[in-house]
N, C-alpha and C. Protein backbone atom coordinates (compact mmCIF):
# COMPACT_ATOMS: atom_id res chain seq x y z
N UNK A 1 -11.79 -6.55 6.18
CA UNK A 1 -11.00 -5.45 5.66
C UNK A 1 -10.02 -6.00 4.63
N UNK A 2 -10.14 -4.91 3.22
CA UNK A 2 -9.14 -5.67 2.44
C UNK A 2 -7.42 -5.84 3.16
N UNK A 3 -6.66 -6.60 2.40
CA UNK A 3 -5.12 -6.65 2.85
C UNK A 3 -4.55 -5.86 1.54
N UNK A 4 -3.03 -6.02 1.90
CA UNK A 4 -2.52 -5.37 1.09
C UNK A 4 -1.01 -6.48 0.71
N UNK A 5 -0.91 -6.73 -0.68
CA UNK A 5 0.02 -7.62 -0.83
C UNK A 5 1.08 -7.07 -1.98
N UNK A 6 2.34 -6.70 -1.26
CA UNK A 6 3.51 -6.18 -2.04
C UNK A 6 4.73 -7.34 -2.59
N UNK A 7 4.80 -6.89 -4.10
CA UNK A 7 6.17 -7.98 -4.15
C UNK A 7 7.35 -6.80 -4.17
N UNK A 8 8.41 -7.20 -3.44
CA UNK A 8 9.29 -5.93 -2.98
C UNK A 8 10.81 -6.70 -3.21
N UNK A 9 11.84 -6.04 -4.16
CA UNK A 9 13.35 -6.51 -4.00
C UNK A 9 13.92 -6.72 -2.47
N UNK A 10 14.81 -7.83 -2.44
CA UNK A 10 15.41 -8.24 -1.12
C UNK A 10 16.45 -9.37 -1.59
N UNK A 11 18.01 -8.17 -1.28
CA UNK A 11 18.92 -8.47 -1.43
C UNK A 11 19.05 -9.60 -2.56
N UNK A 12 18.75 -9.21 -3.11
CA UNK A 12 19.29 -10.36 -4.81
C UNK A 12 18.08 -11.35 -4.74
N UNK A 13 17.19 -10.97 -4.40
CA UNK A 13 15.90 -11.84 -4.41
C UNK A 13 14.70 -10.51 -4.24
N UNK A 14 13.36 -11.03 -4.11
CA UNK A 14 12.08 -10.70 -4.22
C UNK A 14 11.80 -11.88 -2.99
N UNK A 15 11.00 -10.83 -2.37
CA UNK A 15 9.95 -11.59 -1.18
C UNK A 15 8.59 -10.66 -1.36
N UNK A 16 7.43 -11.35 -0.91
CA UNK A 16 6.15 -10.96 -0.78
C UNK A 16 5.56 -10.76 0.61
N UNK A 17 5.47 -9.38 0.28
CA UNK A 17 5.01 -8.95 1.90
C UNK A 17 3.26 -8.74 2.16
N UNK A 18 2.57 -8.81 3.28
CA UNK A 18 1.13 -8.80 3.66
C UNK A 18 1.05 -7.97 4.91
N UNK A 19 0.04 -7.41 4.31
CA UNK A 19 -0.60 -6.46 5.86
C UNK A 19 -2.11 -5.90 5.23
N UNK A 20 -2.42 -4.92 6.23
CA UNK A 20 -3.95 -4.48 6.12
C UNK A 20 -3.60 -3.06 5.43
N UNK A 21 -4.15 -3.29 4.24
CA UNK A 21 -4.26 -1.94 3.37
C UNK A 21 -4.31 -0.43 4.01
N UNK A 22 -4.90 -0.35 5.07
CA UNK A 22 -4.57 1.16 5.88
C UNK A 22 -3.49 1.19 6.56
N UNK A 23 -3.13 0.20 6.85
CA UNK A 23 -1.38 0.08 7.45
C UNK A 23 0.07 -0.07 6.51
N UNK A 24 1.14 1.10 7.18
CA UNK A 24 2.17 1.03 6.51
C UNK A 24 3.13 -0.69 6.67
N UNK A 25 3.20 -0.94 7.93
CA UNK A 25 3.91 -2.14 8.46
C UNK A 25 3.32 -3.54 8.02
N UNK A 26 3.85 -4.09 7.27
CA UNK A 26 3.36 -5.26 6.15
C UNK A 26 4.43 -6.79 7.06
N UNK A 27 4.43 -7.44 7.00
CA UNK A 27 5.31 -8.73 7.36
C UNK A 27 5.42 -9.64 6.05
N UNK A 28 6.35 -10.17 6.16
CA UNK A 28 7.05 -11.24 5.34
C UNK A 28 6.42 -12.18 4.77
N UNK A 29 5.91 -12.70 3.65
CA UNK A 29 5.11 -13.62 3.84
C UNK A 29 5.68 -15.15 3.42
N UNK A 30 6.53 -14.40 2.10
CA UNK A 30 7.53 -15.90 1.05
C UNK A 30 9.08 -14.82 0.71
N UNK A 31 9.51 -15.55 0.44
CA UNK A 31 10.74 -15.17 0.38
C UNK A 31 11.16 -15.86 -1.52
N UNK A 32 11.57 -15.46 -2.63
CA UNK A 32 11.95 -16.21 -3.77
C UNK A 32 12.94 -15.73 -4.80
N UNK A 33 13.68 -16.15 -5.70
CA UNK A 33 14.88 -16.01 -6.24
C UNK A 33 14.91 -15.00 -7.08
N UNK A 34 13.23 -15.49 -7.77
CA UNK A 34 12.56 -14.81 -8.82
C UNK A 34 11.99 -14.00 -9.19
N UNK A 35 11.77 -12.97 -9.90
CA UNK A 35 10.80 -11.76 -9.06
C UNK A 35 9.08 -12.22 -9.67
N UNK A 36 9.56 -13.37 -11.22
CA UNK A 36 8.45 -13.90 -11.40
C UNK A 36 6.93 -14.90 -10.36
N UNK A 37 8.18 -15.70 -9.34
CA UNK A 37 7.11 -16.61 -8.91
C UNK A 37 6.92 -15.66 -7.49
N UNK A 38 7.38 -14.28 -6.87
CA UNK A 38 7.05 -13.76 -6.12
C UNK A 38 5.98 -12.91 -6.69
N UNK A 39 5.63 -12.85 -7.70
CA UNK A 39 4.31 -12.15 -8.40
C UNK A 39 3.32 -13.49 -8.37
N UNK A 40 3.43 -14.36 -8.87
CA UNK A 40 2.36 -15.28 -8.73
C UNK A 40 1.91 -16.23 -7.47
N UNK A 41 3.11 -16.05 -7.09
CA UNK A 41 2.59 -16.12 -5.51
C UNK A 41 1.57 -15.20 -4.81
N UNK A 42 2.01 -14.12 -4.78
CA UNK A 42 1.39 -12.64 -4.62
C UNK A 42 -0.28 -12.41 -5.12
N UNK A 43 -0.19 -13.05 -6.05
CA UNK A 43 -1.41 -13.10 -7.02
C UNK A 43 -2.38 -14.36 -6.25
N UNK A 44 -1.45 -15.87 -6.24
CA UNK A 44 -2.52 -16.96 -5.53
C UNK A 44 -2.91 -16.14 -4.23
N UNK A 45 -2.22 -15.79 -3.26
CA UNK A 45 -2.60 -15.41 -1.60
C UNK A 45 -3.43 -14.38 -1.66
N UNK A 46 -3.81 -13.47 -2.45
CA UNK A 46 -4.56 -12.32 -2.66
C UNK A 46 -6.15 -12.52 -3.50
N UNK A 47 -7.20 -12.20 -1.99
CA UNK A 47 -8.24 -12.35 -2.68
C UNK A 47 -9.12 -11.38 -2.99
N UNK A 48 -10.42 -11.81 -3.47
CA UNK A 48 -10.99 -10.53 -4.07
C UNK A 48 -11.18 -8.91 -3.24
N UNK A 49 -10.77 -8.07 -3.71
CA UNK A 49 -11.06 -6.62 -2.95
C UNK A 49 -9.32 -6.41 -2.72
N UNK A 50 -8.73 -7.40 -2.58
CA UNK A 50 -7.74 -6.78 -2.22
C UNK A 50 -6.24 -6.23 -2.88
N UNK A 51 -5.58 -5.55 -2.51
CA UNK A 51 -4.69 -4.10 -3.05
C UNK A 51 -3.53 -5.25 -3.54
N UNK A 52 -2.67 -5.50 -5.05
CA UNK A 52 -1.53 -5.85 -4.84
C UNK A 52 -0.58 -4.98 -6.00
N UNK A 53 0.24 -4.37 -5.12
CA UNK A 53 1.45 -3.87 -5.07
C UNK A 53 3.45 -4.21 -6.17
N UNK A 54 3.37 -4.14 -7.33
CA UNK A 54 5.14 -4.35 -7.46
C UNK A 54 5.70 -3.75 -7.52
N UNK A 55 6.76 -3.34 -7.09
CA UNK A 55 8.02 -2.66 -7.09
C UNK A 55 8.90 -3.47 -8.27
N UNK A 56 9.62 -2.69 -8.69
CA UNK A 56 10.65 -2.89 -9.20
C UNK A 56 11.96 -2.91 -8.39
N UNK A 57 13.16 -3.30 -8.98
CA UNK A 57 14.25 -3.73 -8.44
C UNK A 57 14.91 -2.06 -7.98
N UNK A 58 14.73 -1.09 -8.37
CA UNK A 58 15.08 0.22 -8.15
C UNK A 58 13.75 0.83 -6.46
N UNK A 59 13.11 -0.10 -6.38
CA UNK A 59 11.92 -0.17 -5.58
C UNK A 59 10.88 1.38 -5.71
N UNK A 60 11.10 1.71 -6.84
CA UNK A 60 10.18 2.48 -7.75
C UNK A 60 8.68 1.52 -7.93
N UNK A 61 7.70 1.98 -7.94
CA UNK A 61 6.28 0.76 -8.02
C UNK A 61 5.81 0.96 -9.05
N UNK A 62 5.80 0.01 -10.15
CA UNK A 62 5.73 -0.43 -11.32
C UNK A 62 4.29 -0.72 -11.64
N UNK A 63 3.77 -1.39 -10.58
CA UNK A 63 1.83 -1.99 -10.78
C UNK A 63 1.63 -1.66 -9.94
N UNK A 64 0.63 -1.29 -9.78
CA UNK A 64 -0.61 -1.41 -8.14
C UNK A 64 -2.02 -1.65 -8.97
N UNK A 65 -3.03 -2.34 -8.36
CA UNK A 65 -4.15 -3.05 -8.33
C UNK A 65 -4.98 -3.70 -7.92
N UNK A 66 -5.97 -3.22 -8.05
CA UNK A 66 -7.01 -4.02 -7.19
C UNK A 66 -7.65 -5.09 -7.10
N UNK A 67 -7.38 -6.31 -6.89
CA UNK A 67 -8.07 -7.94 -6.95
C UNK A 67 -9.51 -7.96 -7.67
N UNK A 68 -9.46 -8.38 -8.87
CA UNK A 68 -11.34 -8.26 -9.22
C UNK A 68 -11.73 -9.82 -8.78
């Protein structure tokens, strides 16, 4: 089953969260300063088929996409 991988604002940082694409409840995966290397993080851990997710700092969602 695909996953689902969000980069989401947290408190003056960006962390990258994981769970199973039909589920709302995702867990923690990295925690980073940047909202850049929490996208490319986001990007290495995410494989083909699967959903990834950014929010913006207003946590409005900016990208969503599907892993080719």
């Amino acid at each position: 089953m695909p996953r689902s991988y969000r980069v989401v604002p947290d408190d003056g940082g960006w962390k990258v969260m994981s769970g199973k694409s039909n589920r709302a409840n995702h867990r923690t995966v990295s925690n980073h300063r940047l909202k850049r290397r929490a996208k490319a993080e986001a990007k290495r851990l995410a494989d083909s088929g699967d959903e990834l997710t950014i929010l913006g700092s207003d946590g409005a969602i900016q990208n969503r996409k599907t892993v080719r």
